[in-house]
PDB file of N, CA and C in Angstrom:
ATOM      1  N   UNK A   1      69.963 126.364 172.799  1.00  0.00           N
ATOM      2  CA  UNK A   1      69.466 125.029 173.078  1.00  0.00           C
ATOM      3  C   UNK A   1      69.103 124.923 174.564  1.00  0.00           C
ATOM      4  N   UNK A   2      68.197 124.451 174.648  1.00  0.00           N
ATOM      5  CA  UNK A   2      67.611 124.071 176.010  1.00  0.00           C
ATOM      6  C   UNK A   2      68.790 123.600 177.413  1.00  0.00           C
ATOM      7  N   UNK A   3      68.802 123.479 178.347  1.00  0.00           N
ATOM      8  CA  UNK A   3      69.647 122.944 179.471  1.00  0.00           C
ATOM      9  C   UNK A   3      68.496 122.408 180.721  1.00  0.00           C
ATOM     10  N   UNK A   4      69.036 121.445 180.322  1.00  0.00           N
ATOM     11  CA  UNK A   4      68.447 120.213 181.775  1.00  0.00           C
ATOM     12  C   UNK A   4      69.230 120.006 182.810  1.00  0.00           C
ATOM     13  N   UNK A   5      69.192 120.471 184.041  1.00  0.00           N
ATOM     14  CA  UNK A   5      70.265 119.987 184.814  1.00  0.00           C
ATOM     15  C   UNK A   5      69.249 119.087 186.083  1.00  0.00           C
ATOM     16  N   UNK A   6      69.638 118.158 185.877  1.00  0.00           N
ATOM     17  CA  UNK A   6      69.256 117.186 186.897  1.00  0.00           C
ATOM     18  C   UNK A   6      69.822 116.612 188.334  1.00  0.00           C
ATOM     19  N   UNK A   7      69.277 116.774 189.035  1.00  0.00           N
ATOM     20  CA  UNK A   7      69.979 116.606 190.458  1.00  0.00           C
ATOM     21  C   UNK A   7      69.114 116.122 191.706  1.00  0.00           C
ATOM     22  N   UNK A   8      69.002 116.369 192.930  1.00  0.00           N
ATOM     23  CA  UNK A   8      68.491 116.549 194.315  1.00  0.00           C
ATOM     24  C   UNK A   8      68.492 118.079 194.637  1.00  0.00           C
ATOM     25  N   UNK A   9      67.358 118.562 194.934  1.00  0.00           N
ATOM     26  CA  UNK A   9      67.351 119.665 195.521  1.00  0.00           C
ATOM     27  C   UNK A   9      67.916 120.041 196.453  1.00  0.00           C
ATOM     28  N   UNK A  10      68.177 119.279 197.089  1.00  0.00           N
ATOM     29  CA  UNK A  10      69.019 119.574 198.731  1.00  0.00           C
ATOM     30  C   UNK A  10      70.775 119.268 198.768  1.00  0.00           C
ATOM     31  N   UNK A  11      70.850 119.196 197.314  1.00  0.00           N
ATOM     32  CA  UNK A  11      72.563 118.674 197.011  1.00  0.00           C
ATOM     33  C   UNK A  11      72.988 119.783 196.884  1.00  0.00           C
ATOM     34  N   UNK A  12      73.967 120.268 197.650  1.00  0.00           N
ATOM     35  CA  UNK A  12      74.961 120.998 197.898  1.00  0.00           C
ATOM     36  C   UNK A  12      75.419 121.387 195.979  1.00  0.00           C
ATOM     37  N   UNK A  13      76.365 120.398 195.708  1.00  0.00           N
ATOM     38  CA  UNK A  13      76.719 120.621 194.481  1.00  0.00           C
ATOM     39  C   UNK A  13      75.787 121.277 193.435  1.00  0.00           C
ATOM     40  N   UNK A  14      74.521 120.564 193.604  1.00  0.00           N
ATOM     41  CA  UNK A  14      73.222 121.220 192.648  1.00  0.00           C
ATOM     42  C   UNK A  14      73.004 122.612 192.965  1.00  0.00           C
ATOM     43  N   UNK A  15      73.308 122.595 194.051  1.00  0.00           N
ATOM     44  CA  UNK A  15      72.978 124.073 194.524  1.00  0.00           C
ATOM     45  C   UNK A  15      74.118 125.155 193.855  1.00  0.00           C
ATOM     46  N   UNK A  16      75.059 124.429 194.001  1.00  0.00           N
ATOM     47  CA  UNK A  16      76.185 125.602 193.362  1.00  0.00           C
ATOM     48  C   UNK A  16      75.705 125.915 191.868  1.00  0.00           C
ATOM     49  N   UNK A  17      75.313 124.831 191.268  1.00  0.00           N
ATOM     50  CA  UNK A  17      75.505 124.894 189.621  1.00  0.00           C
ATOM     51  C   UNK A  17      74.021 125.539 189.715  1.00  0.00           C
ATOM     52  N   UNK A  18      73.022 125.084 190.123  1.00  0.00           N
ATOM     53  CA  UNK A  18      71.861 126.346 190.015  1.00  0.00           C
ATOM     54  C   UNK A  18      72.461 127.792 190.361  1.00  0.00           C
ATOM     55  N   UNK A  19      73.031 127.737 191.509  1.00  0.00           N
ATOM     56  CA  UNK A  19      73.509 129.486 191.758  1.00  0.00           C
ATOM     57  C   UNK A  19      74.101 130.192 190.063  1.00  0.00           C
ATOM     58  N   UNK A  20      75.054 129.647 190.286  1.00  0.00           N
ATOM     59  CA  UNK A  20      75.896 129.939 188.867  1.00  0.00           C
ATOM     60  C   UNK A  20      75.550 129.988 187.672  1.00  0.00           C
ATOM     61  N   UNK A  21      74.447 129.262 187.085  1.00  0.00           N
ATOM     62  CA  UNK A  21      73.397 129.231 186.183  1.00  0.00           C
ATOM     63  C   UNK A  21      72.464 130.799 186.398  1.00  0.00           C
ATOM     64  N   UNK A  22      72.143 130.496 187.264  1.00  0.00           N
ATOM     65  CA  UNK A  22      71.041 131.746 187.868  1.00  0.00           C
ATOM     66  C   UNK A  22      72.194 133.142 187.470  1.00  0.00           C
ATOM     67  N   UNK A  23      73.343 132.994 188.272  1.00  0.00           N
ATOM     68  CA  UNK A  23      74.062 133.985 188.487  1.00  0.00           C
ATOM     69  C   UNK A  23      74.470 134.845 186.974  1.00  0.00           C
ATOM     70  N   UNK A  24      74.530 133.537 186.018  1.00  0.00           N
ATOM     71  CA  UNK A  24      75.157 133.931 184.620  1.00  0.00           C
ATOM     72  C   UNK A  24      74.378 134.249 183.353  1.00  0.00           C
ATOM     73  N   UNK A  25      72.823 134.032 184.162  1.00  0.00           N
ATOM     74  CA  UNK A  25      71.709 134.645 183.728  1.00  0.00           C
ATOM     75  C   UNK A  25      71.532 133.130 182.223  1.00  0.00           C
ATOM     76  N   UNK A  26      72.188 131.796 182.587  1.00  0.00           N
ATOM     77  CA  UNK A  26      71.446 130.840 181.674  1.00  0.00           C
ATOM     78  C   UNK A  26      70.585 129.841 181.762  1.00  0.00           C
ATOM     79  N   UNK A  27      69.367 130.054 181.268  1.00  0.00           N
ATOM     80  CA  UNK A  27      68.062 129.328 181.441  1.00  0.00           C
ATOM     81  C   UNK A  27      68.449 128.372 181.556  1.00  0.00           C
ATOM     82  N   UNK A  28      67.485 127.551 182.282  1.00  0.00           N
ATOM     83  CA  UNK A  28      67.682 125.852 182.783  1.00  0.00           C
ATOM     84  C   UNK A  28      66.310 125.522 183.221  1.00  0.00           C
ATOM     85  N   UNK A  29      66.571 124.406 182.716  1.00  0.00           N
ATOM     86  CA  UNK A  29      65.111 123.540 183.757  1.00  0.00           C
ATOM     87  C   UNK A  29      66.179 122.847 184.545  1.00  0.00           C
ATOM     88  N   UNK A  30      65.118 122.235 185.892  1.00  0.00           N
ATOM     89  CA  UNK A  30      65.444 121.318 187.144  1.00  0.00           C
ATOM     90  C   UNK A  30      64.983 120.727 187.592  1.00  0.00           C
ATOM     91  N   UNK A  31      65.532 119.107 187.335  1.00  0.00           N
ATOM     92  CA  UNK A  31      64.584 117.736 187.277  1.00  0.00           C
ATOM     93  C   UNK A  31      64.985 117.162 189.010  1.00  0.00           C
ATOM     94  N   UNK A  32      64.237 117.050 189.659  1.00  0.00           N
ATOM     95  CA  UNK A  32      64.306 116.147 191.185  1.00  0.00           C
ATOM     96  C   UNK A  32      64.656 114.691 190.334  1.00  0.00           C
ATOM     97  N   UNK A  33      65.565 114.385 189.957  1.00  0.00           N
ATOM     98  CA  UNK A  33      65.440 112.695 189.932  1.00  0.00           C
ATOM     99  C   UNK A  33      64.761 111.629 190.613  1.00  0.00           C
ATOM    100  N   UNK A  34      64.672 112.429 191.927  1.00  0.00           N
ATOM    101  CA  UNK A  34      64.006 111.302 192.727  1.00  0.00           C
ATOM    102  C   UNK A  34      62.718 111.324 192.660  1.00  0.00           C
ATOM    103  N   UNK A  35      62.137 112.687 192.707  1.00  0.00           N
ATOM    104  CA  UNK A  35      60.625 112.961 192.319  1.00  0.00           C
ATOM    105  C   UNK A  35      60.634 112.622 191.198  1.00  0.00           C
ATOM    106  N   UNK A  36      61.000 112.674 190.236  1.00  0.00           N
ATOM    107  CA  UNK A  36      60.600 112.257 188.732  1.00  0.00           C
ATOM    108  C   UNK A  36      61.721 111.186 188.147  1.00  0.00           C
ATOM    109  N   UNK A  37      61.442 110.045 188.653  1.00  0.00           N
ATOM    110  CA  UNK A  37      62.730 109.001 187.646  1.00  0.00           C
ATOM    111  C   UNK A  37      63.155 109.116 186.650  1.00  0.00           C
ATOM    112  N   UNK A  38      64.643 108.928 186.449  1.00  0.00           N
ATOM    113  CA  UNK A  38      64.880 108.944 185.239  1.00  0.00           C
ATOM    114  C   UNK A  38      64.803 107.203 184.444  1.00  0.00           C
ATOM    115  N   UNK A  39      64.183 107.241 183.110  1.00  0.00           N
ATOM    116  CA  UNK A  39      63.785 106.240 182.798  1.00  0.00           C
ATOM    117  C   UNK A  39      65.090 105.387 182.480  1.00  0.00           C
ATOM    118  N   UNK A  40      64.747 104.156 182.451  1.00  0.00           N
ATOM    119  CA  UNK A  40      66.372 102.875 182.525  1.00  0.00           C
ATOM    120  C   UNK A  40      67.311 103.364 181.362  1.00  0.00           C
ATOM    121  N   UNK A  41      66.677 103.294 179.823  1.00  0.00           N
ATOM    122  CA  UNK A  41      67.043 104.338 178.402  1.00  0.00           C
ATOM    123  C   UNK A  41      67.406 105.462 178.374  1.00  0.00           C
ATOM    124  N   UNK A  42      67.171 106.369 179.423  1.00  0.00           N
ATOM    125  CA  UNK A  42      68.236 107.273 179.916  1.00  0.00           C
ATOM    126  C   UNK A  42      69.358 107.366 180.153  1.00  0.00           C
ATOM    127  N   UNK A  43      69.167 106.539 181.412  1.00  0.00           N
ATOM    128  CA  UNK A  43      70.171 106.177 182.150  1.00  0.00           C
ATOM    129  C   UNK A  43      71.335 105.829 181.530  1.00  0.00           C
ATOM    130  N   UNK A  44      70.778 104.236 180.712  1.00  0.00           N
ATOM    131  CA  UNK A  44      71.919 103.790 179.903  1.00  0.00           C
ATOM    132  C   UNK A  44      72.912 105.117 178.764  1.00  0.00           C
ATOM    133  N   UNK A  45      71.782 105.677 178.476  1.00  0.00           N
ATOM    134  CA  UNK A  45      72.423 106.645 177.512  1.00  0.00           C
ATOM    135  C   UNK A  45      73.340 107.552 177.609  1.00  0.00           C
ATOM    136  N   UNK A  46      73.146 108.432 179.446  1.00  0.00           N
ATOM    137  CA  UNK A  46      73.877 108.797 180.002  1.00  0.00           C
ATOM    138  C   UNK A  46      75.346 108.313 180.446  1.00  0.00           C
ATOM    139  N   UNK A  47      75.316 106.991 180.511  1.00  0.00           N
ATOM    140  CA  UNK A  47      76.585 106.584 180.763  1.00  0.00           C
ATOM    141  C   UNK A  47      76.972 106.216 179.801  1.00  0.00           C
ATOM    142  N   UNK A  48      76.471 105.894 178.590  1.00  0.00           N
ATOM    143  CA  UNK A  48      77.483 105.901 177.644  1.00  0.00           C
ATOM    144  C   UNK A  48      78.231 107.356 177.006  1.00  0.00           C
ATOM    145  N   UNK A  49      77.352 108.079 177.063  1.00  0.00           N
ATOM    146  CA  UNK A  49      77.736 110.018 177.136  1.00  0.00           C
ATOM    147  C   UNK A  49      78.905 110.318 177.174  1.00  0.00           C
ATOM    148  N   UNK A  50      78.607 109.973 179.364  1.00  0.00           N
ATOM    149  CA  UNK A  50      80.204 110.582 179.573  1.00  0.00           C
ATOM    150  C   UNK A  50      81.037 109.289 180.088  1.00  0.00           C
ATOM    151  N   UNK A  51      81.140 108.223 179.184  1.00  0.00           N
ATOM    152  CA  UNK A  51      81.995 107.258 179.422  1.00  0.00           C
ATOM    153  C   UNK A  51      81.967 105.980 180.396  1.00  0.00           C
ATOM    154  N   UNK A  52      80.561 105.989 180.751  1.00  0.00           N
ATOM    155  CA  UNK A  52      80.439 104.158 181.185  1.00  0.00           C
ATOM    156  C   UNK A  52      79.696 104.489 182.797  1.00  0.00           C
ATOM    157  N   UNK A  53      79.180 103.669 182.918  1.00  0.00           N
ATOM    158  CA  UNK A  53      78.442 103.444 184.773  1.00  0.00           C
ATOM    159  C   UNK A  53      79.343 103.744 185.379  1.00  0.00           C
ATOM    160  N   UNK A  54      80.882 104.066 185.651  1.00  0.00           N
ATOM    161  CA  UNK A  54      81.625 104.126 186.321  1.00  0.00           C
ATOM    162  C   UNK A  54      81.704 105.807 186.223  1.00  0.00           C
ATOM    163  N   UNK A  55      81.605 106.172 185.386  1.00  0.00           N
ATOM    164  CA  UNK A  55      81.910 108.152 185.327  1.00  0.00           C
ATOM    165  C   UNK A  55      80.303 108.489 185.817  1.00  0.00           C
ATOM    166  N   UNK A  56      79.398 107.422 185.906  1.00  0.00           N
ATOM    167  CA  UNK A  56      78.161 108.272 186.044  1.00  0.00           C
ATOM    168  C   UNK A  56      77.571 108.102 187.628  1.00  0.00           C
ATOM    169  N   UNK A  57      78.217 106.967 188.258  1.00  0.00           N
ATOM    170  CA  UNK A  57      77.746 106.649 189.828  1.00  0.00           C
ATOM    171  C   UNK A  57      79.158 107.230 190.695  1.00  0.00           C
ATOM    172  N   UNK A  58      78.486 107.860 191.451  1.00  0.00           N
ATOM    173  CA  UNK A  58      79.312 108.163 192.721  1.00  0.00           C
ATOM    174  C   UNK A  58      79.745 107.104 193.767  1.00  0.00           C
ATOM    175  N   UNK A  59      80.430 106.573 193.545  1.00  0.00           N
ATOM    176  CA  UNK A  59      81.133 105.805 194.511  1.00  0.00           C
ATOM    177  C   UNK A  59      81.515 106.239 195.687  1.00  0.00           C
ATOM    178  N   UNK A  60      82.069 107.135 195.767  1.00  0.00           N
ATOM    179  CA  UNK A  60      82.787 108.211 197.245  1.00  0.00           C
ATOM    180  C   UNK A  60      81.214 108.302 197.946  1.00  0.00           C
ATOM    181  N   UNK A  61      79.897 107.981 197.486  1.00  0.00           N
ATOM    182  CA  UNK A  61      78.864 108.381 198.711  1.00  0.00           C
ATOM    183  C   UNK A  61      78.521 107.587 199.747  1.00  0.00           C
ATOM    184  N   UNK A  62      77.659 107.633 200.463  1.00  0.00           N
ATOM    185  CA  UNK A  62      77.203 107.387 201.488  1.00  0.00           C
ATOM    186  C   UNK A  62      76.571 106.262 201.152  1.00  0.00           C
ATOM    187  N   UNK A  63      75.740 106.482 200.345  1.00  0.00           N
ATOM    188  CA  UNK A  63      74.741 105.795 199.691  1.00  0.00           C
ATOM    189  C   UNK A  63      75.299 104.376 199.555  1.00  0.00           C
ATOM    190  N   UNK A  64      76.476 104.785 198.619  1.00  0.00           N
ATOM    191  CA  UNK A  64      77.236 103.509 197.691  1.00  0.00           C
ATOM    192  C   UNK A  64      78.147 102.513 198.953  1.00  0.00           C
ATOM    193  N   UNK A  65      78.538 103.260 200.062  1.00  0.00           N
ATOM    194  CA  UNK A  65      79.576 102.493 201.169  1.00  0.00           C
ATOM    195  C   UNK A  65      78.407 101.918 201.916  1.00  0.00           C
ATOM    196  N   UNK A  66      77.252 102.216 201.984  1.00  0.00           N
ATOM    197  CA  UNK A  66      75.833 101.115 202.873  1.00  0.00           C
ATOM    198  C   UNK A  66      75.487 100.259 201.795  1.00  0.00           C
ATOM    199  N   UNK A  67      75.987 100.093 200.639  1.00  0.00           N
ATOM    200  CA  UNK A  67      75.348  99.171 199.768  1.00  0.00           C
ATOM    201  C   UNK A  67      76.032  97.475 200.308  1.00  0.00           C
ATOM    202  N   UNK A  68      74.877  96.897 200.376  1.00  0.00           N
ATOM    203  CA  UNK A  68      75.444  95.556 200.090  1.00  0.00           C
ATOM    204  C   UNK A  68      76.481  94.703 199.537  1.00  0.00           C
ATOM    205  N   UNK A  69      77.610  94.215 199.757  1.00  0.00           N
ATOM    206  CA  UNK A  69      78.906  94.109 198.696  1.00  0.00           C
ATOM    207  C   UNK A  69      78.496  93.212 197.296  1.00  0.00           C
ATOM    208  N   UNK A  70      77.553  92.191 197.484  1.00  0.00           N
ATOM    209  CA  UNK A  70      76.781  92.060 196.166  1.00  0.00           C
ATOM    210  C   UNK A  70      75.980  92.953 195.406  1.00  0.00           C
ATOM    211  N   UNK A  71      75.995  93.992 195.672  1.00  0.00           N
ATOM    212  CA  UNK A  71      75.192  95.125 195.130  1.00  0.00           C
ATOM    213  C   UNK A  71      76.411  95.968 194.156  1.00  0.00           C
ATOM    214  N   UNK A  72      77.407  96.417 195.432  1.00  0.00           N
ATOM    215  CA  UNK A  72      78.476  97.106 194.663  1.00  0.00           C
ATOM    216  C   UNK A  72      79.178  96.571 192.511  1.00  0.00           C
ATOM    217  N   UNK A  73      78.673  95.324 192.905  1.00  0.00           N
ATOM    218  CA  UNK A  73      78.973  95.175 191.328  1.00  0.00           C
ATOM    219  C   UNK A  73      78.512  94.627 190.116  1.00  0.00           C
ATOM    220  N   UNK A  74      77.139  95.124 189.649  1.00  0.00           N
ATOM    221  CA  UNK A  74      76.229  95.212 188.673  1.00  0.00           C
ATOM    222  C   UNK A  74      77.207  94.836 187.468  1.00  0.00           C
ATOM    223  N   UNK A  75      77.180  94.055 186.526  1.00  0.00           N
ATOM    224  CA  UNK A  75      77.349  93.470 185.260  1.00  0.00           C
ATOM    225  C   UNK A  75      77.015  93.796 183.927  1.00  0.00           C
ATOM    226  N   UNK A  76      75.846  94.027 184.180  1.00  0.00           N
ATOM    227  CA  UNK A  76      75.120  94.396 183.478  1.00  0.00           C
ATOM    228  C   UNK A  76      74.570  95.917 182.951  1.00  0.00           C
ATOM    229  N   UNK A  77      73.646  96.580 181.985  1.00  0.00           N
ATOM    230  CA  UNK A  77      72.941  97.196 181.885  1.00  0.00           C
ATOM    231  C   UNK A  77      71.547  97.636 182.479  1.00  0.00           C
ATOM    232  N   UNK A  78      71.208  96.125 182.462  1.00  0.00           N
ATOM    233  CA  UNK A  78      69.653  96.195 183.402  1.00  0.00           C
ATOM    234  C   UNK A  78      70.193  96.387 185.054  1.00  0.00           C
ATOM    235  N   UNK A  79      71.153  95.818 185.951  1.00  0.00           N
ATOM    236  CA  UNK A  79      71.500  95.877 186.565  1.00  0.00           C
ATOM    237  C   UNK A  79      71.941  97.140 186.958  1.00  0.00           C
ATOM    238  N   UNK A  80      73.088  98.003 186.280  1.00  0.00           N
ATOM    239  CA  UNK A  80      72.693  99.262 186.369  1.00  0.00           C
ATOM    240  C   UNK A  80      71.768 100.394 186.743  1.00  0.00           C
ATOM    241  N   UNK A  81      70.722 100.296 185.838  1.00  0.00           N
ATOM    242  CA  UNK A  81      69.562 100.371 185.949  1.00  0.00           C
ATOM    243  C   UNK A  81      68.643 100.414 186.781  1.00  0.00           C
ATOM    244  N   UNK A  82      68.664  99.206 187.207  1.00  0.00           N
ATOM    245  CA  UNK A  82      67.785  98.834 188.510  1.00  0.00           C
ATOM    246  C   UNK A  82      68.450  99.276 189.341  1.00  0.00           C
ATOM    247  N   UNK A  83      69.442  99.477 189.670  1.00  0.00           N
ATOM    248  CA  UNK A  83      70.636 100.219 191.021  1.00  0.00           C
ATOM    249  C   UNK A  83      70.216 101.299 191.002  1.00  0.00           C
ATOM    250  N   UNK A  84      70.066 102.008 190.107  1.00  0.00           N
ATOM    251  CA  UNK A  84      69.940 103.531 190.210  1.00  0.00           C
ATOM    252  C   UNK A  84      68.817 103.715 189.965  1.00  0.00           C
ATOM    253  N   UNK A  85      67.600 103.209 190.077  1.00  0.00           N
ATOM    254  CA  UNK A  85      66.572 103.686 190.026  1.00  0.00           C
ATOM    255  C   UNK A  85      66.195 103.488 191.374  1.00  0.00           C
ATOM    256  N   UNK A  86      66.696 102.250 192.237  1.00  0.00           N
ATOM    257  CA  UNK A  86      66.368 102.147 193.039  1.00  0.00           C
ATOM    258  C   UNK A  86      66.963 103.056 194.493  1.00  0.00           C
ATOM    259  N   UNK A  87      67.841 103.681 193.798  1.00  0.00           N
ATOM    260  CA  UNK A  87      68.960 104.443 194.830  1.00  0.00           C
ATOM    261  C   UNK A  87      69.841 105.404 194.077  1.00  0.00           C
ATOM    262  N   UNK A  88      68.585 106.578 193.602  1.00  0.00           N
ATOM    263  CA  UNK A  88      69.013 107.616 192.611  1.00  0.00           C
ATOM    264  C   UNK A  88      69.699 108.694 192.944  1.00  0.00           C
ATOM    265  N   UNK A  89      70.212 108.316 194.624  1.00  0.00           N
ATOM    266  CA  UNK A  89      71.495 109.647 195.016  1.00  0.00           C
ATOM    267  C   UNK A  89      72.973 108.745 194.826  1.00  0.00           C
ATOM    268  N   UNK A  90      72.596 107.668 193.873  1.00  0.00           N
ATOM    269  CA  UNK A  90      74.217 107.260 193.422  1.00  0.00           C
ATOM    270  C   UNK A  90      74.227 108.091 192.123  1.00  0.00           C
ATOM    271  N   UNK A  91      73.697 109.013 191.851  1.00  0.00           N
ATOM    272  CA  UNK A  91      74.058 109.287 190.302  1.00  0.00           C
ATOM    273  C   UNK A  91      74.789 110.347 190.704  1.00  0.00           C
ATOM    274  N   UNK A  92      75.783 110.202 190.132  1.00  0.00           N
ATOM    275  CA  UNK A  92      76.623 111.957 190.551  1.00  0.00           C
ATOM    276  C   UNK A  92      75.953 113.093 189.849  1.00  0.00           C
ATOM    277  N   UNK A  93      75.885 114.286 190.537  1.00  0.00           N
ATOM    278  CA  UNK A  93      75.009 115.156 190.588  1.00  0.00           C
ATOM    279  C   UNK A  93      76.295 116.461 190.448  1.00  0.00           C
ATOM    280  N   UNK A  94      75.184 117.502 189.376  1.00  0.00           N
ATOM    281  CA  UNK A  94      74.187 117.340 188.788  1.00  0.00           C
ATOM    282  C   UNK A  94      74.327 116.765 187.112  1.00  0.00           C
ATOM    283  N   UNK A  95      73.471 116.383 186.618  1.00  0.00           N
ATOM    284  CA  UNK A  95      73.712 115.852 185.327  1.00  0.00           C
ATOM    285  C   UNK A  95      73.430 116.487 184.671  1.00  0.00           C
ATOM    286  N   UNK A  96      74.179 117.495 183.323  1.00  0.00           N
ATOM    287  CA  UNK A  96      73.459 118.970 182.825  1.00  0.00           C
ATOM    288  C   UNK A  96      73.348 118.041 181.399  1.00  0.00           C
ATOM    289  N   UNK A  97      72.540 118.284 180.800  1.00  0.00           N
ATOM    290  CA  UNK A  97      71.791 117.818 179.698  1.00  0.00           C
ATOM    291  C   UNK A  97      71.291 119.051 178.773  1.00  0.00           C
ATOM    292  N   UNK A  98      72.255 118.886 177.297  1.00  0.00           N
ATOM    293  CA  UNK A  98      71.931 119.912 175.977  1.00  0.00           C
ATOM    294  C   UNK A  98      72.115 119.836 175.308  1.00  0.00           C
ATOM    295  N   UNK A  99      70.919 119.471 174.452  1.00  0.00           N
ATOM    296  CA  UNK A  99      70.932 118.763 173.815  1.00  0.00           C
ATOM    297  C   UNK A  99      71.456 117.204 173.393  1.00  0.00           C
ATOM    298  N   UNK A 100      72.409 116.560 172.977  1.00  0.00           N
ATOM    299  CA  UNK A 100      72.910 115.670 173.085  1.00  0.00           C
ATOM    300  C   UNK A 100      74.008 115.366 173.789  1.00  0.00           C
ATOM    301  N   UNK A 101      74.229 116.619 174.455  1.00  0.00           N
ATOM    302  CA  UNK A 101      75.859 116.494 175.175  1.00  0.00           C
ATOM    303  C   UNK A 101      75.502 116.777 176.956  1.00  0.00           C
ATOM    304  N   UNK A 102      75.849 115.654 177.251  1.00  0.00           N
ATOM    305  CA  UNK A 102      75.693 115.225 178.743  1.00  0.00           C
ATOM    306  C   UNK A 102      77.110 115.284 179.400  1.00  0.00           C
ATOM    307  N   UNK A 103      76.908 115.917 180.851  1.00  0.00           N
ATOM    308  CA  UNK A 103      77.945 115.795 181.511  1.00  0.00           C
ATOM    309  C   UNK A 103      77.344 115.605 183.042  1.00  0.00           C
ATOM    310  N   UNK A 104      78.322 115.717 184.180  1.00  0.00           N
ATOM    311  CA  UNK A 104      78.172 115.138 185.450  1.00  0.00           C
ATOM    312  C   UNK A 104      78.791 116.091 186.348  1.00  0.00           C
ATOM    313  N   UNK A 105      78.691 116.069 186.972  1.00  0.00           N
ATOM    314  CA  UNK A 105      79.447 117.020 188.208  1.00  0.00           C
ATOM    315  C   UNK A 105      79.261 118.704 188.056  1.00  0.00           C
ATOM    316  N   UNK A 106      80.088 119.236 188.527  1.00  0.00           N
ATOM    317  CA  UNK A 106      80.014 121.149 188.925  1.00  0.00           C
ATOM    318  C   UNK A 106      81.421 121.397 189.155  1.00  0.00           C
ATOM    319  N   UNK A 107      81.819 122.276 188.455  1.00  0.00           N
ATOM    320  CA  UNK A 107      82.986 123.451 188.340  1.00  0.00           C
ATOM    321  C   UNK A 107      82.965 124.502 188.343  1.00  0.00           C
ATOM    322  N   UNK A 108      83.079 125.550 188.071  1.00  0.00           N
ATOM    323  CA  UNK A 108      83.083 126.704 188.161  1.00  0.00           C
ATOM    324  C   UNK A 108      83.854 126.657 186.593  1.00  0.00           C
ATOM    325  N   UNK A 109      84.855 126.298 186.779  1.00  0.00           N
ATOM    326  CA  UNK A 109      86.132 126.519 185.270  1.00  0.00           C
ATOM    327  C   UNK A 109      85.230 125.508 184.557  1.00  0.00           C
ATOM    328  N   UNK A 110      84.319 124.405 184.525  1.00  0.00           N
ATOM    329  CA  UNK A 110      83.765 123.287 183.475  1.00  0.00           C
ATOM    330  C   UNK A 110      82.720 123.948 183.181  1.00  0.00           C
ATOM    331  N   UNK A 111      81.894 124.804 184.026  1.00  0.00           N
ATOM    332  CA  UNK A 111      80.751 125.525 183.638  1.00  0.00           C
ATOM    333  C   UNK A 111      81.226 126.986 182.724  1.00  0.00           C
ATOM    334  N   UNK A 112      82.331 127.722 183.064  1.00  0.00           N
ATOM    335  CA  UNK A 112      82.673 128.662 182.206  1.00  0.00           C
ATOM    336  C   UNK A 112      83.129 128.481 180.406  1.00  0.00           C
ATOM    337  N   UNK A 113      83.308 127.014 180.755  1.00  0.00           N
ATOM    338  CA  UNK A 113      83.793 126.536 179.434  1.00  0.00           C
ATOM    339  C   UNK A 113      82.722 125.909 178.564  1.00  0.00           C
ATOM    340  N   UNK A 114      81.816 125.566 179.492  1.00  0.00           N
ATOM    341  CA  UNK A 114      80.706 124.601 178.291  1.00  0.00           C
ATOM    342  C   UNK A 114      79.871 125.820 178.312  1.00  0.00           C
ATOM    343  N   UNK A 115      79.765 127.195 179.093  1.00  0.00           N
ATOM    344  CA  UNK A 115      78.738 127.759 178.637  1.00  0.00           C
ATOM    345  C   UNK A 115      79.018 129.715 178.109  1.00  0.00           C
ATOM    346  N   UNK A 116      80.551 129.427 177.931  1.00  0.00           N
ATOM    347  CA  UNK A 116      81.112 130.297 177.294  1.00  0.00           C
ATOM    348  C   UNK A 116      81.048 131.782 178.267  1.00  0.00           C
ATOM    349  N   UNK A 117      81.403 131.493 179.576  1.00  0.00           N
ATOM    350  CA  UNK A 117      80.659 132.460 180.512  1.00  0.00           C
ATOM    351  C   UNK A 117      82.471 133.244 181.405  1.00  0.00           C
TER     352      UNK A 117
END
């Protein structure tokens, strides 16, 4: 099955999980989120995946501690949405996508396990 891993090119973390991908010889595509948005129906889908807007935005960033304190707490879905489209290095990175099973972040031991390596 195909593998999408979605990220920032210049993210450290992305960089590991491309190495390791590369390294373990398993095909992947690699989406710039920021160059190519991910659409709002994504998004939402993604966080319901791996368990809610809260497992899918990085809070610990940079990004998220310059946010506005009315910003920090979206209600909503559309709200969501619009947050992260508008400020798509809150998505924790990278987001590997296969088929229907989505996850978030980089391990070394989470990547040996989802890809039998």
């Amino acid at each position: 099955m195909a593998i999408t891993l979605y990220g920032l090119p210049n993210c450290d973390t992305c960089k590991k999980a491309r190495n390791w991908l590369a390294r373990f010889d398993v095909p992947y595509d690699f989406v710039d989120y920021r160059a190519n948005p991910v659409p709002a129906e994504t998004l939402k889908a993604w966080a319901a995946k791996v368990g809610g807007w809260e497992k899918l935005v990085n809070k610990a960033s940079t990004t998220w501690r310059t946010l506005l304190p009315q910003r920090k707490d979206p209600r909503s879905d559309p709200e969501w949405t619009l947050l992260l489209k508008e400020y798509p290095a809150l998505i924790k990175r990278p987001v590997v996508v296969e088929g229907d099973d989505v996850s978030v972040g980089f391990s070394d031991n989470a990547f040996k396990k989802r890809f039998g390596k």
